[in-house]
Each structure stands twice: as structure tokens, then as C-alpha cells.
N, C-alpha and C. Protein backbone atom coordinates (compact mmCIF):
# COMPACT_ATOMS: atom_id res chain seq x y z
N UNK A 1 -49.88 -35.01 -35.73
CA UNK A 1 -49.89 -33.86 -34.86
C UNK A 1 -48.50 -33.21 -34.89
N UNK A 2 -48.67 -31.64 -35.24
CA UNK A 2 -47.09 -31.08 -35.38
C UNK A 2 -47.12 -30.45 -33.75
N UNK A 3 -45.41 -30.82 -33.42
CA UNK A 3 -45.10 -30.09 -32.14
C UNK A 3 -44.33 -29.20 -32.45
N UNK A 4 -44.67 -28.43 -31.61
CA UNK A 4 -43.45 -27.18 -31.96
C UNK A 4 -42.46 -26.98 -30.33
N UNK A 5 -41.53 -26.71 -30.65
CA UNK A 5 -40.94 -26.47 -29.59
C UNK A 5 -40.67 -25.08 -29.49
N UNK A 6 -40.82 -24.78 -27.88
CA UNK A 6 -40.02 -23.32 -27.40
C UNK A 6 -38.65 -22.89 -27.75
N UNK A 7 -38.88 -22.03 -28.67
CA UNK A 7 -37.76 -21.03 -29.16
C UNK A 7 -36.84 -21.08 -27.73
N UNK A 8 -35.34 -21.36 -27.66
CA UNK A 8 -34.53 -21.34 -26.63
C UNK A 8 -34.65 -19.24 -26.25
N UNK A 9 -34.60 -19.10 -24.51
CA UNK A 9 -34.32 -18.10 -24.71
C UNK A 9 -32.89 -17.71 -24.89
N UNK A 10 -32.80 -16.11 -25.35
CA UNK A 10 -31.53 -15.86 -25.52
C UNK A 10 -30.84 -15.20 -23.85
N UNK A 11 -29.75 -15.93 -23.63
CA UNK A 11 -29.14 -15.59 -22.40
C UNK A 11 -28.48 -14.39 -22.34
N UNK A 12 -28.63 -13.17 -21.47
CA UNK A 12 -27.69 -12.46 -21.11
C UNK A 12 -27.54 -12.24 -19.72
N UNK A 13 -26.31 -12.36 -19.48
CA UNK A 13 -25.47 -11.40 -18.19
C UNK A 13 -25.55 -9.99 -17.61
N UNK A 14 -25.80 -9.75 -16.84
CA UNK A 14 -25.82 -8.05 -16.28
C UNK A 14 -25.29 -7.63 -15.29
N UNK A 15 -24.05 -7.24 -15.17
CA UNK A 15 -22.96 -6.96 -14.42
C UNK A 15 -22.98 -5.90 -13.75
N UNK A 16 -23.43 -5.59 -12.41
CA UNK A 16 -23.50 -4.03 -11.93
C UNK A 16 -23.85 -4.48 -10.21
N UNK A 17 -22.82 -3.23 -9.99
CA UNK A 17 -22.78 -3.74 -8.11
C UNK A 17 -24.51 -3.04 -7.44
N UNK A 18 -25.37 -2.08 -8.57
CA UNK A 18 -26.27 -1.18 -7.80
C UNK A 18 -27.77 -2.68 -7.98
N UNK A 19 -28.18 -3.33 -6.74
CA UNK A 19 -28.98 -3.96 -6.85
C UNK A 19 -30.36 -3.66 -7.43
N UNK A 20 -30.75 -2.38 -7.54
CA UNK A 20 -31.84 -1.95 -7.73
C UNK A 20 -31.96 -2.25 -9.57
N UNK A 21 -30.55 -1.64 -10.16
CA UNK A 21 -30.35 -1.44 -11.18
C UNK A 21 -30.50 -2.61 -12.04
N UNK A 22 -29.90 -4.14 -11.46
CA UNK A 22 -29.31 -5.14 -12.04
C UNK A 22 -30.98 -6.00 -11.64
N UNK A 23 -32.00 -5.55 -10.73
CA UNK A 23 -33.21 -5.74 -11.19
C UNK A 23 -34.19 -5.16 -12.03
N UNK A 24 -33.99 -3.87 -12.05
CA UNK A 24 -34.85 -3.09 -13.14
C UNK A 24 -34.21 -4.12 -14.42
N UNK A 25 -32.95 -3.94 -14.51
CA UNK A 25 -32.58 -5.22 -16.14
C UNK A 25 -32.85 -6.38 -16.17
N UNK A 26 -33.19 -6.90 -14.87
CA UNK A 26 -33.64 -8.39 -15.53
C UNK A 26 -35.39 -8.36 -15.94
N UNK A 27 -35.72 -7.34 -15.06
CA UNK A 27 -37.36 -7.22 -15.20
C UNK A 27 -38.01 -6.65 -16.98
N UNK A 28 -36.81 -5.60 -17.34
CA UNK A 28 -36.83 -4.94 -18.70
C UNK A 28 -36.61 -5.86 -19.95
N UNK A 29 -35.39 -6.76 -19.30
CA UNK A 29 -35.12 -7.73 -20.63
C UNK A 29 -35.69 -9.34 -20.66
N UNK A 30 -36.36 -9.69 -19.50
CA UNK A 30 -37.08 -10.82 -18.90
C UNK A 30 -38.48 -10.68 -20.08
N UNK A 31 -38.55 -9.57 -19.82
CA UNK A 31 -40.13 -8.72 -21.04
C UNK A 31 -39.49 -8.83 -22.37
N UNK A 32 -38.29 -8.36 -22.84
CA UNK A 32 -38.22 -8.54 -24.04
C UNK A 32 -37.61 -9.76 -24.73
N UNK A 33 -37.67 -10.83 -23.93
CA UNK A 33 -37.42 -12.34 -24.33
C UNK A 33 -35.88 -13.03 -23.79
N UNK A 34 -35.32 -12.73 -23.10
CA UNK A 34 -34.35 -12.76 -22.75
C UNK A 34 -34.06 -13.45 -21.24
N UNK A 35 -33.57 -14.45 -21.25
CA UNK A 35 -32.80 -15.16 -19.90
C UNK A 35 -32.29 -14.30 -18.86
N UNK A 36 -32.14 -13.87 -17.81
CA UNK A 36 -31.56 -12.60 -17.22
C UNK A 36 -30.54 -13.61 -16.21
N UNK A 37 -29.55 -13.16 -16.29
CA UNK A 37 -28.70 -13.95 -15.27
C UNK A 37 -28.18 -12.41 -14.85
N UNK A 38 -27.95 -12.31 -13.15
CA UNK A 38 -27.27 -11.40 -12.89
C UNK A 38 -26.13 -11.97 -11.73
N UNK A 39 -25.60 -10.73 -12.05
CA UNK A 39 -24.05 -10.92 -10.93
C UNK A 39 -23.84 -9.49 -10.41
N UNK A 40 -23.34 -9.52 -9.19
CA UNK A 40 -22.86 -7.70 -8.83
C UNK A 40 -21.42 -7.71 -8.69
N UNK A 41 -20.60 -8.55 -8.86
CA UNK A 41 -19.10 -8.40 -8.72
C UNK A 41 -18.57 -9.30 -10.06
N UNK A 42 -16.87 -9.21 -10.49
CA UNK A 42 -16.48 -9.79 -11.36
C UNK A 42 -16.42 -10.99 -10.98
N UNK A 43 -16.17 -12.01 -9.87
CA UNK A 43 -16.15 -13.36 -9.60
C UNK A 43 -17.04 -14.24 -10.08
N UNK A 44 -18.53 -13.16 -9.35
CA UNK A 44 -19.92 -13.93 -10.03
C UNK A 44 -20.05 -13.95 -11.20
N UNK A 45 -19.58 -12.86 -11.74
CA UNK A 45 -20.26 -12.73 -13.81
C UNK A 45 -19.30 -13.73 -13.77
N UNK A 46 -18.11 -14.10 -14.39
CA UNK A 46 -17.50 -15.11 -14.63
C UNK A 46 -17.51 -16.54 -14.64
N UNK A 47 -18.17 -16.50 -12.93
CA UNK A 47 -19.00 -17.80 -12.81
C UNK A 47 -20.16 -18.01 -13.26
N UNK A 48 -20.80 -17.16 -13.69
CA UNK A 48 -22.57 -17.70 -14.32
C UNK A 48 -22.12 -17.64 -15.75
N UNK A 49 -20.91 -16.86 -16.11
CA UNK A 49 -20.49 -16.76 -17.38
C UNK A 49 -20.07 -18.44 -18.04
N UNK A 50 -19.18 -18.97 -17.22
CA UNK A 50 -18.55 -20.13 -17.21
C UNK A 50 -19.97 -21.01 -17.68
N UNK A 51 -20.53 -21.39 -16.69
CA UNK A 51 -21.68 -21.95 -16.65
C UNK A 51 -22.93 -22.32 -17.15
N UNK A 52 -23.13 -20.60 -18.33
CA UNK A 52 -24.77 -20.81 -18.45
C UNK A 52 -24.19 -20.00 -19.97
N UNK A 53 -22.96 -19.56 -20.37
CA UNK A 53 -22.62 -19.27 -21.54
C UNK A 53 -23.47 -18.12 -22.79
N UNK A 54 -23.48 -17.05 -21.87
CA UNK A 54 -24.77 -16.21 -22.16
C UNK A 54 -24.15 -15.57 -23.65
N UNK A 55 -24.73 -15.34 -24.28
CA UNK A 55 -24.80 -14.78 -26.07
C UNK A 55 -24.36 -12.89 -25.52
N UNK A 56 -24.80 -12.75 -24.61
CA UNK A 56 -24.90 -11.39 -24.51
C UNK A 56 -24.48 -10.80 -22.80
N UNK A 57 -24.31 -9.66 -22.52
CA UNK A 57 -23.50 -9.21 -21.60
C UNK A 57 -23.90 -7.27 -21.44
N UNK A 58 -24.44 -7.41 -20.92
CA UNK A 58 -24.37 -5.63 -20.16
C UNK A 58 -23.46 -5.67 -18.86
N UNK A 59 -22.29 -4.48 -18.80
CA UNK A 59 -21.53 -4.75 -18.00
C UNK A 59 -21.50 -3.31 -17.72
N UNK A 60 -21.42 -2.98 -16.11
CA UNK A 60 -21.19 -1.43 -15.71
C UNK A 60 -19.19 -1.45 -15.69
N UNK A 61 -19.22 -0.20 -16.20
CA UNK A 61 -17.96 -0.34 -15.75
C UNK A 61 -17.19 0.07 -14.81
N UNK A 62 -18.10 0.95 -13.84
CA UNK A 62 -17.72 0.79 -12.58
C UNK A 62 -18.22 -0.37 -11.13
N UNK A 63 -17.77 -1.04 -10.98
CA UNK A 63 -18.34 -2.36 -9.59
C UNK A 63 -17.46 -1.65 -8.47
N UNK A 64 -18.04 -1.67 -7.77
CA UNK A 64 -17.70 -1.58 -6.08
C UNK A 64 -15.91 -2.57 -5.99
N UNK A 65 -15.34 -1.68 -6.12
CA UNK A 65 -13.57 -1.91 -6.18
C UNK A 65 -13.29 -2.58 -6.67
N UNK A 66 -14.10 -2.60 -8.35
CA UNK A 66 -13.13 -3.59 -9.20
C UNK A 66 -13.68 -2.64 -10.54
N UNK A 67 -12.94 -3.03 -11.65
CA UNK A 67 -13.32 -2.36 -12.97
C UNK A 67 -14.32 -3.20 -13.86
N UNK A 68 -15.26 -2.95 -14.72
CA UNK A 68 -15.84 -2.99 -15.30
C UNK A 68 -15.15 -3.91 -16.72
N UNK A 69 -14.03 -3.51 -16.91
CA UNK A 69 -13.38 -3.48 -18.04
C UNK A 69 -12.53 -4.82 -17.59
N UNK A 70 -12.27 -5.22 -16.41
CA UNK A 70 -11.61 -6.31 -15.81
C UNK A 70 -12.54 -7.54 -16.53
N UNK A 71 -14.13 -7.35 -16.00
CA UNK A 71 -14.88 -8.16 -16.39
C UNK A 71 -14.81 -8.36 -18.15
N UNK A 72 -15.14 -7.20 -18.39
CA UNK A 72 -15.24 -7.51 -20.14
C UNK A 72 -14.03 -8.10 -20.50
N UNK A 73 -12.91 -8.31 -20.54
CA UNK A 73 -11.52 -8.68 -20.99
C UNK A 73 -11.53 -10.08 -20.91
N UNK A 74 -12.08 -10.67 -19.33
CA UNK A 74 -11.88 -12.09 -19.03
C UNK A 74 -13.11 -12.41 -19.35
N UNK A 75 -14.08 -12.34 -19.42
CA UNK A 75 -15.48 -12.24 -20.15
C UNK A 75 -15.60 -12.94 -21.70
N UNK A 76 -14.50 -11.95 -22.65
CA UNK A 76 -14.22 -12.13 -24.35
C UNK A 76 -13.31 -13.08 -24.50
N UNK A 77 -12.64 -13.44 -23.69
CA UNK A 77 -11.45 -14.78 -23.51
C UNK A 77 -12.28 -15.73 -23.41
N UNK A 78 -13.26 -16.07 -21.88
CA UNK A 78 -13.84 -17.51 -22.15
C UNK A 78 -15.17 -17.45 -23.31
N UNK A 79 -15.92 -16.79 -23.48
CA UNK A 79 -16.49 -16.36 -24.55
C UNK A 79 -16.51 -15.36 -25.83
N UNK A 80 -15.58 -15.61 -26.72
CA UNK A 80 -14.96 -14.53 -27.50
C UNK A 80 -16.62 -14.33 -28.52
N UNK A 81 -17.76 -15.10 -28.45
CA UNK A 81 -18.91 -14.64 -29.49
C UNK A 81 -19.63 -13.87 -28.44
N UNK A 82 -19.71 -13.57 -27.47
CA UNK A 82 -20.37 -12.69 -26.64
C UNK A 82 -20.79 -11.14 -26.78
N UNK A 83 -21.64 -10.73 -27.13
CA UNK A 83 -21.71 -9.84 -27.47
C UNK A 83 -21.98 -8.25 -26.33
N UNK A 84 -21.09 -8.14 -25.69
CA UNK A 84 -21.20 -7.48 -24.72
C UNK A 84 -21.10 -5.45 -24.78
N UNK A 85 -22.23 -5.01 -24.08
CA UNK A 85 -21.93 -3.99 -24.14
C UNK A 85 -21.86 -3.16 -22.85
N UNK A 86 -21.08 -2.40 -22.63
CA UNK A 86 -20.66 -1.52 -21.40
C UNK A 86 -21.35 -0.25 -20.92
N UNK A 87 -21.73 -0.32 -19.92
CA UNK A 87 -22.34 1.09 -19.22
C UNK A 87 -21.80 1.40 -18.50
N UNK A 88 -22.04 2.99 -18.76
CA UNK A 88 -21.39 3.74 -17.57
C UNK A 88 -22.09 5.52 -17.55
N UNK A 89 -21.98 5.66 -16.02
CA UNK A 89 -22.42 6.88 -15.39
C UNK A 89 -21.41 8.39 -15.75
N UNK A 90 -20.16 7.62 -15.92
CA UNK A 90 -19.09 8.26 -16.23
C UNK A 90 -17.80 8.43 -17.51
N UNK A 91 -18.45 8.46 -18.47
CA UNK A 91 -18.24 8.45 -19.94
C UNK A 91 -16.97 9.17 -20.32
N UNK A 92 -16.24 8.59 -20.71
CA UNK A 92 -14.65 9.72 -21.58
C UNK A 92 -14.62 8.36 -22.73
N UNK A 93 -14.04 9.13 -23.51
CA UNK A 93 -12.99 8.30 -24.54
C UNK A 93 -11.86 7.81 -24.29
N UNK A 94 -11.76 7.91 -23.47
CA UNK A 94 -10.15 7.22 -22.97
C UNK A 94 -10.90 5.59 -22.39
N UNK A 95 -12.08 5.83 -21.73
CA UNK A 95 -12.68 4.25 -21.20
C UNK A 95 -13.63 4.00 -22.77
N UNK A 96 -13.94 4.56 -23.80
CA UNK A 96 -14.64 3.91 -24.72
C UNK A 96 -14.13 3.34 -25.13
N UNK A 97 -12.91 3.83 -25.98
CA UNK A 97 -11.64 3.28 -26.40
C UNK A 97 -11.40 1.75 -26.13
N UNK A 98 -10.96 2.09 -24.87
CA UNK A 98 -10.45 0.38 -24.26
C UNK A 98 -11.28 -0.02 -23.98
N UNK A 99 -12.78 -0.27 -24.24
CA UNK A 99 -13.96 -0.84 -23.70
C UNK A 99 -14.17 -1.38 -25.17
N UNK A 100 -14.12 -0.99 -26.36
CA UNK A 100 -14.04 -1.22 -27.85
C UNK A 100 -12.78 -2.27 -27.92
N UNK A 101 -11.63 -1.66 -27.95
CA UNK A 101 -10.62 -2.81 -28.16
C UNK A 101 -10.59 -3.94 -27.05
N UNK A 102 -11.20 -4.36 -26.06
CA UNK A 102 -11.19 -5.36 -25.24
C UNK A 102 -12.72 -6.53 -25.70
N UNK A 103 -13.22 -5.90 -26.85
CA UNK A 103 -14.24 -6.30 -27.64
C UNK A 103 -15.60 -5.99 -27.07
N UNK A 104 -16.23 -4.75 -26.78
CA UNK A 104 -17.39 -4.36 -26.57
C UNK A 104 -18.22 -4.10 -27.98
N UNK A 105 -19.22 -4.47 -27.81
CA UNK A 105 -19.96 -4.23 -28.98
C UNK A 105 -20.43 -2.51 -29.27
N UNK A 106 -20.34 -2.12 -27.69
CA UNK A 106 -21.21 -0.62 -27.55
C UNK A 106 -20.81 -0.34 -26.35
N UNK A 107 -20.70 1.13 -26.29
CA UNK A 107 -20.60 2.04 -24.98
C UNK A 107 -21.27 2.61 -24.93
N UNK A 108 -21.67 2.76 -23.59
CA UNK A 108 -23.62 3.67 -23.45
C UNK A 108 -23.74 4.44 -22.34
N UNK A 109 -24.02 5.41 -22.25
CA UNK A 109 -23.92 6.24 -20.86
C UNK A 109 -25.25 5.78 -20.32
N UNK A 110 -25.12 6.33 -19.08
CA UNK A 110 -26.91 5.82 -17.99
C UNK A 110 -26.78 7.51 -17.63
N UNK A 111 -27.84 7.67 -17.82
CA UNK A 111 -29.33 6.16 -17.64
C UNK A 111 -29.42 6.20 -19.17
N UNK A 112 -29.87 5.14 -19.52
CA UNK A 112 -30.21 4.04 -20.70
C UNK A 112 -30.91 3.67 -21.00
N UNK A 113 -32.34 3.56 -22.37
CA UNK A 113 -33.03 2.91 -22.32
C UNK A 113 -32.89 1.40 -22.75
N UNK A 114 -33.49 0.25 -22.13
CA UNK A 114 -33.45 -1.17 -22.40
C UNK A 114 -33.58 -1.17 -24.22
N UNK A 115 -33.83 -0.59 -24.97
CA UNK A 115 -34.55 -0.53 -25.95
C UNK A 115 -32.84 -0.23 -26.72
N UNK A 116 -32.07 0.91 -26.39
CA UNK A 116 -30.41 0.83 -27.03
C UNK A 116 -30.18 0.11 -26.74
N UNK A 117 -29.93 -0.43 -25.27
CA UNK A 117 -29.33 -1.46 -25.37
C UNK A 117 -29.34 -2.50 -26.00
N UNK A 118 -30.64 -3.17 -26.70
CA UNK A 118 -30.82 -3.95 -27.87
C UNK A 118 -30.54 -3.71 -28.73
N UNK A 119 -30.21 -2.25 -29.38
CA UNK A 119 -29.91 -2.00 -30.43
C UNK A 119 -28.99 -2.29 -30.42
N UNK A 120 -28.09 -1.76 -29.41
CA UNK A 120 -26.73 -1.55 -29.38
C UNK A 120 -26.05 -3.38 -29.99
N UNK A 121 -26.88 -4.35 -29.20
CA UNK A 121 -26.37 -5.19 -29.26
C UNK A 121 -26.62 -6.27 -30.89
N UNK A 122 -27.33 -5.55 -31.71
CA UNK A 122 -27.65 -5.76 -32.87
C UNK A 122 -26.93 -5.21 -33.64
N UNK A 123 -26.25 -3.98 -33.47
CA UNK A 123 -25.08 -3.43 -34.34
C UNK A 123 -24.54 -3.91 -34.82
N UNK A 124 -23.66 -3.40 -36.45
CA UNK A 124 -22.49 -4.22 -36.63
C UNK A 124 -21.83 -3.22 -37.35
N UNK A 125 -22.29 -1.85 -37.02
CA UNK A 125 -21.36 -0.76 -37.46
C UNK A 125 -21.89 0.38 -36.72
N UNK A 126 -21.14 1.44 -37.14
CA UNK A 126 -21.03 2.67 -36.18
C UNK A 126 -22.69 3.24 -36.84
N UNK A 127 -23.11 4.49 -36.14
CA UNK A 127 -24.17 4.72 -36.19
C UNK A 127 -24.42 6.45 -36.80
N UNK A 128 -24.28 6.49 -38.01
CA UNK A 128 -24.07 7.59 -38.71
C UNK A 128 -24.92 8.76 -38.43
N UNK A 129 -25.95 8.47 -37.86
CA UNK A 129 -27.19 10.14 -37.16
C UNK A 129 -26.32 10.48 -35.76
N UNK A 130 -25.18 9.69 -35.40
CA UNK A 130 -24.44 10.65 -34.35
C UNK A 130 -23.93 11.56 -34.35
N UNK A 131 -24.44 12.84 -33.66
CA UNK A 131 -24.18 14.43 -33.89
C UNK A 131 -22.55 14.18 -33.19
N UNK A 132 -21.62 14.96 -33.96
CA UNK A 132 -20.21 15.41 -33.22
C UNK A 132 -20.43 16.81 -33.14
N UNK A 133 -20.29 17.02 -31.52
CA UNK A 133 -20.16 18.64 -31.78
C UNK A 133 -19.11 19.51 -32.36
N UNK A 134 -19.01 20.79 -32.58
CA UNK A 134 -17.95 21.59 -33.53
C UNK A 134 -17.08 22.26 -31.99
N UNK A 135 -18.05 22.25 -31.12
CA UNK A 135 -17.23 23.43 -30.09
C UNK A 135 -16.00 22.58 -29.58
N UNK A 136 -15.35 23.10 -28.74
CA UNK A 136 -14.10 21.97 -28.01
C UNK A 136 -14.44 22.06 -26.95
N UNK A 137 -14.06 20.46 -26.18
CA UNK A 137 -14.17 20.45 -24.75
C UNK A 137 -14.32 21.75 -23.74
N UNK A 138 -14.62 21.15 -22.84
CA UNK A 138 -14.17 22.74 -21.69
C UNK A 138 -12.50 22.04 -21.28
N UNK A 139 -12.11 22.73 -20.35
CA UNK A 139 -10.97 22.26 -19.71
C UNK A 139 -10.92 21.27 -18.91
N UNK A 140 -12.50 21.12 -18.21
CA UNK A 140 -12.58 20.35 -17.07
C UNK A 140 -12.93 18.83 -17.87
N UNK A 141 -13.61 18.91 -19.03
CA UNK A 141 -14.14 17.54 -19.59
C UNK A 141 -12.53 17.03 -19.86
N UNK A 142 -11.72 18.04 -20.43
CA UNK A 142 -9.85 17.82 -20.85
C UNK A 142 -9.49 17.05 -19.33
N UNK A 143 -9.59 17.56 -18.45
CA UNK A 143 -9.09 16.69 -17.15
C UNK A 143 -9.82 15.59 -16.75
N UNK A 144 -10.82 15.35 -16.93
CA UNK A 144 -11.41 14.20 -16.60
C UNK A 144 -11.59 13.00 -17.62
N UNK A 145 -10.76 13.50 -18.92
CA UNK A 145 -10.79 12.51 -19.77
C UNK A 145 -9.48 11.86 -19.51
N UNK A 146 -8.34 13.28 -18.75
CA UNK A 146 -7.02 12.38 -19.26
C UNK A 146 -7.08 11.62 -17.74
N UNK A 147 -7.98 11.79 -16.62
CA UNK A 147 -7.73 11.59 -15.27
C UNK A 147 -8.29 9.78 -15.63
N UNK A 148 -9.23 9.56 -16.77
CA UNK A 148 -10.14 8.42 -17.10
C UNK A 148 -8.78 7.50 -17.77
N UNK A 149 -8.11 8.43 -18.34
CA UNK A 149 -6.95 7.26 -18.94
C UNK A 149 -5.97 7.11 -18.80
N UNK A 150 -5.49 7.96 -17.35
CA UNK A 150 -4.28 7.62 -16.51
C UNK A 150 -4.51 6.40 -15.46
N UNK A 151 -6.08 6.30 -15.05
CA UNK A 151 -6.73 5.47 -14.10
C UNK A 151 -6.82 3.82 -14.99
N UNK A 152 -6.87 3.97 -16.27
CA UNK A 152 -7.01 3.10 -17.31
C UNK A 152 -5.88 2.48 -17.08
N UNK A 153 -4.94 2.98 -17.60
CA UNK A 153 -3.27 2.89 -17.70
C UNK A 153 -2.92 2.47 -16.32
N UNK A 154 -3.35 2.61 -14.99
CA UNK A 154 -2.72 2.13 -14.13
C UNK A 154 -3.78 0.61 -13.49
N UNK A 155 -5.10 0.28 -14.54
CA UNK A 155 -5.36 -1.06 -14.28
C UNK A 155 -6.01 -0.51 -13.01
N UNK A 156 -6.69 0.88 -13.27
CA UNK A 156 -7.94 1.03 -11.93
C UNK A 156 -7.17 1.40 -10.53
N UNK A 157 -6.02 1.73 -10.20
CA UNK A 157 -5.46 1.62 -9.16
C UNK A 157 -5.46 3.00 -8.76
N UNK A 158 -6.29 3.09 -7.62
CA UNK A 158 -6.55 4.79 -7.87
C UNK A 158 -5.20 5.54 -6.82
N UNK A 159 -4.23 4.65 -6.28
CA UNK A 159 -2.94 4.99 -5.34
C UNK A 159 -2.10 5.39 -6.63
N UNK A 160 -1.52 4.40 -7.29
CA UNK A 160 -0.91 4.51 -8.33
C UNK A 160 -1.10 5.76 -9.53
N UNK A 161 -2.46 5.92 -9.75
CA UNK A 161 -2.98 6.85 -10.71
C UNK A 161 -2.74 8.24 -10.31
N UNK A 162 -3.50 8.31 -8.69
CA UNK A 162 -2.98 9.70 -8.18
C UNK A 162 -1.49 10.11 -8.17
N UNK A 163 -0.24 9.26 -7.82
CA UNK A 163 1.06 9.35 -7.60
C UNK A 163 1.42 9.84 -9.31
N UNK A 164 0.64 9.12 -10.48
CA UNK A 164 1.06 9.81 -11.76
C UNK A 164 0.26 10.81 -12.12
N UNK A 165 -0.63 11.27 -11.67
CA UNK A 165 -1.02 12.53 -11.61
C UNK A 165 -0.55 13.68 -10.62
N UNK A 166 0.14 13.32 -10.06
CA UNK A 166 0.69 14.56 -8.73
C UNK A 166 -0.57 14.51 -7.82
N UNK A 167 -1.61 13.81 -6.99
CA UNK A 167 -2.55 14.43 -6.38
C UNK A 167 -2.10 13.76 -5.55
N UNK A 168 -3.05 14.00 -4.38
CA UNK A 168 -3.13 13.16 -3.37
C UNK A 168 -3.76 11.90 -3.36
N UNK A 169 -4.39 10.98 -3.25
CA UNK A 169 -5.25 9.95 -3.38
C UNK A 169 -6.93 10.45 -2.83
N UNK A 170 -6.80 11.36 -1.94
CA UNK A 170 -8.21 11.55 -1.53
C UNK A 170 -9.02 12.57 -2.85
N UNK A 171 -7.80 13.43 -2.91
CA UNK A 171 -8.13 14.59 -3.83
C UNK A 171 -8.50 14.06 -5.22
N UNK A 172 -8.12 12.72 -5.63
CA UNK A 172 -8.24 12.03 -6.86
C UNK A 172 -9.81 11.01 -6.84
N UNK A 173 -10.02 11.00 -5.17
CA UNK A 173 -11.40 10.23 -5.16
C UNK A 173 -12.69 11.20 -5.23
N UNK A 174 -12.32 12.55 -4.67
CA UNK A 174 -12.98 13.68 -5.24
C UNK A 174 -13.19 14.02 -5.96
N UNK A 175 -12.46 13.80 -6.86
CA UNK A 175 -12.65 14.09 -8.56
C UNK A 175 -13.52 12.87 -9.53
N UNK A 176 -13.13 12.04 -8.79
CA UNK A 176 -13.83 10.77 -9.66
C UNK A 176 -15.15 10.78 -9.16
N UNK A 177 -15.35 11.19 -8.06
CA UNK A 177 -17.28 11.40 -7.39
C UNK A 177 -17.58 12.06 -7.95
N UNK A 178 -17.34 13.15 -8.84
CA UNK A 178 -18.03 14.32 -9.44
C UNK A 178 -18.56 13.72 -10.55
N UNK A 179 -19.69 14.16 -11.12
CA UNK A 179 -20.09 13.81 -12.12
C UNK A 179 -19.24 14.25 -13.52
N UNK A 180 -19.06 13.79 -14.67
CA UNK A 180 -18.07 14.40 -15.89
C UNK A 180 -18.63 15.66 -16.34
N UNK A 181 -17.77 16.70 -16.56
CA UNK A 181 -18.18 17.98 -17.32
C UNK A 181 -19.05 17.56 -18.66
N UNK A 182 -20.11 17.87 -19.28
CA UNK A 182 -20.83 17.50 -20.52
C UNK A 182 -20.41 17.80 -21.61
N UNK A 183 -19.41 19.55 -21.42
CA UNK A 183 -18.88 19.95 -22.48
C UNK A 183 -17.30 19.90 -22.52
């Protein structure tokens, strides 16, 4: 009599403070074969990270007063094969950038289908049907990219960031609630 054993599932992590969100992903990737461990702050991912040593990682990169990018950094240290990729509501190149060199596999704006995100995490090169547009930014996408990598540069500290931007701190939390210019 041949036994077969159950294919291990594959573990991933899903890092995001919006509860609704970090269940729609375990329910989406639970379906497509996948272990769902979730966490809504960096303490928890770390600790289920420690623990249950997941292959894979969706991480928002904004959490409720902590960075996204905090997680991925200490994330690729205790698991440097992890294949993690980053979401976000609020997209510049200044956070793709350092979301890539802190070892992300992929940067993905939301909403998202579960379906990139697999891709994403199957990648192992850039993805050549990506349209670059010819026009140039507007001015406002220009400020909210460099506002994304002064906030970068100061390690999320939005006191610090405003003081190197000249704003006020409120006037700088106003700006970050807005959604990003598209063009």
C-alpha cells in the first residue's frame, strides 16, 4: 500500500494594521494553498516570523505608527530567503526604491489582486509589458515623491521630516492623508 503524504503548506505572513484587509488575505491565499499567518503591528510579524518561519511575506507599508519598511528590514535579517513583497495605498519611488534594496521581491499599489501578488512573488526579474509613460510628473506627484523620501530619510519621523521640509507637522500630516497625484 503506497502512502502519500500532504504536500507541506507554503507559509506566508501578512502584515497590515486594516483588520478587514489582513482577513480578506488570509481568506484569498488560504484558497490558493497557502498557510496564512497574520500580524497587524511590527512586534507581532516578527514574532510569528521568529516562530513559524514563513517562505513568504506581504507587508503594508504603512502600520498604525510604525513603517512598513521597519518590518521588511528586520524581517530579511532573521529570514534573508523570504520572499517578501510590499503594499501600499501610497506609491512614490523614493519608498520603491528602499523597499527593493531592503530586499523586497515586489512593490504593489492597492488595491491588488491576490493573483499579482503571486506573481509578484514568483518573479525573478523585472516585468518588460510595463508601460513608462513619456509625459512628466505634475508638480504635485514632484512633491509627494520628494515629501516620500525626506520621510524615508528621517526613519518615518514625521516631527523631524516636517522640520526638513520647512512645514509645520500638522500641515505635513495633511499632505500625507491625501491620496498621491497619479500624474
Amino acid at each position: 500500500m503506497k502512502v502519500t503524504r500532504a504536500r507541506p503548506k507554503r507559509k506566508m505572513l501578512v502584515v497590515d494594521d486594516d483588520d478587514a484587509f489582513r482577513e480578506a488575505m488570509e481568506l484569498e491565499f488560504t484558497d490558493r494553498g497557502f498557510q496564512v499567518l497574520l500580524a497587524p503591528d511590527h512586534k507581532s510579524a516578527i514574532g510569528l516570523a521568529s516562530m513559524h518561519r514563513p517562505g513568504y511575506a506581504v507587508i503594508d507599508l504603512r502600520l498604525a505608527g510604525e513603517r512598513g519598511l521597519e518590518v521588511l528590514k528586520e524581517l530579511k535579517e532573521l529570514l534573508p530567503e523570504c520572499r517578501a513583497v510590499v503594499l501600499t495605498g501610497y506609491g512614490s519611488i523614493a519608498t520603491a526604491v528602499e523597499a527593493v534594496k531592503l530586499g523586497a521581491a515586489h512593490y504593489l499599489t492597492k488595491p491588488v489582486d491576490p493573483d499579482a501578488i503571486v506573481k509578484a512573488f514568483e518573479a525573478t526579474e523585472g516585468d518588460p509589458t510595463v508601460t513608462v509613460s513619456m509625459s512628466p510628473p505634475s508638480l504635485a506627484r514632484h512633491e509627494r515623491e520628494y515629501i516620500e523620501y525626506v520621510l524615508a530619510a528621517t526613519g518615518g519621523n514625521i516631527s523631524e521630516a516636517a522640520r526638513r521640509l520647512g512645514l509645520h507637522r500638522q500641515s505635513l500630516q495633511r499632505k500625507l492623508r491625501k491620496y498621491p497625484p497619479r500624474k
